[in-house]
Protein backbone atom coordinates (compact mmCIF):
# COMPACT_ATOMS: atom_id res chain seq x y z
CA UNK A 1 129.69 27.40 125.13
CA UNK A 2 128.20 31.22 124.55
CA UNK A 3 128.88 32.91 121.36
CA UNK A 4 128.99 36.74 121.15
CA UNK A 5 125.14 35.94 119.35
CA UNK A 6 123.81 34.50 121.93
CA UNK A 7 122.34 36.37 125.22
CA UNK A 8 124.34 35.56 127.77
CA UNK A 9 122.46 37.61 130.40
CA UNK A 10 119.13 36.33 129.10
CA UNK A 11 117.28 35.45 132.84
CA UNK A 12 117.91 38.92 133.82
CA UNK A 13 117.15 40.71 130.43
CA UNK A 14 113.75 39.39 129.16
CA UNK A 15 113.69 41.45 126.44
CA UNK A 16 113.22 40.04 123.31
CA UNK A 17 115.12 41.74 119.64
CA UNK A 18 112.94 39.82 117.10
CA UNK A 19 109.94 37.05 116.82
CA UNK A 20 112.37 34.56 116.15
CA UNK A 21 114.76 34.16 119.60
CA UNK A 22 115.22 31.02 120.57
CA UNK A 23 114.80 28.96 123.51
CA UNK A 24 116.41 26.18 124.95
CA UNK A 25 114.35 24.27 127.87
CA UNK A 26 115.94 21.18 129.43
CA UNK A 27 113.81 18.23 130.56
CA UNK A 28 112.41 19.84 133.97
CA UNK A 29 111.19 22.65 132.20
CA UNK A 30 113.75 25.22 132.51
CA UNK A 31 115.58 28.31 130.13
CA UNK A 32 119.09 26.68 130.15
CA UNK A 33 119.77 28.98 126.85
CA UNK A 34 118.71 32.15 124.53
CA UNK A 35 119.90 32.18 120.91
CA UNK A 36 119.23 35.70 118.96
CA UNK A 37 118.19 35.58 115.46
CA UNK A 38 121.87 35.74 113.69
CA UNK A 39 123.21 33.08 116.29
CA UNK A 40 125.05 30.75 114.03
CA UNK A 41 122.95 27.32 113.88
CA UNK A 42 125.68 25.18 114.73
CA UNK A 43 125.56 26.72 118.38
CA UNK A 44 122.41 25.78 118.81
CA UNK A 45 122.64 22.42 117.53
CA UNK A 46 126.03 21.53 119.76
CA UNK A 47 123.64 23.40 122.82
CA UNK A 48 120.94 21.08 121.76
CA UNK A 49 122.98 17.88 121.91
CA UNK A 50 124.72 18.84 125.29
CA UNK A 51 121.32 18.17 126.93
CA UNK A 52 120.20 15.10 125.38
């Protein structure tokens, strides 16, 4: 699920808006996600709990 706050292009745009980006990195040590700073928390959590 990709919210309008999240970078949906974010392997082939590597730049990063602010200090506090997030990163999502599944088990074999991989980007599977890029939150920006205003994503809402919830997406991030419901990200977080698809990979466990």
């Amino acid at each position: 699920m990709v919210n309008r706050q999240q970078s949906e292009d974010y392997k082939n745009n590597p730049n990063i808006k602010w200090n506090f980006t997030k990163f999502l990195v599944n088990r074999d040590g991989e980007v599977v996600g890029r939150f920006e700073p205003t994503a809402n928390m919830k997406s991030v959590e419901e990200a977080v709990a698809a990979l466990i």
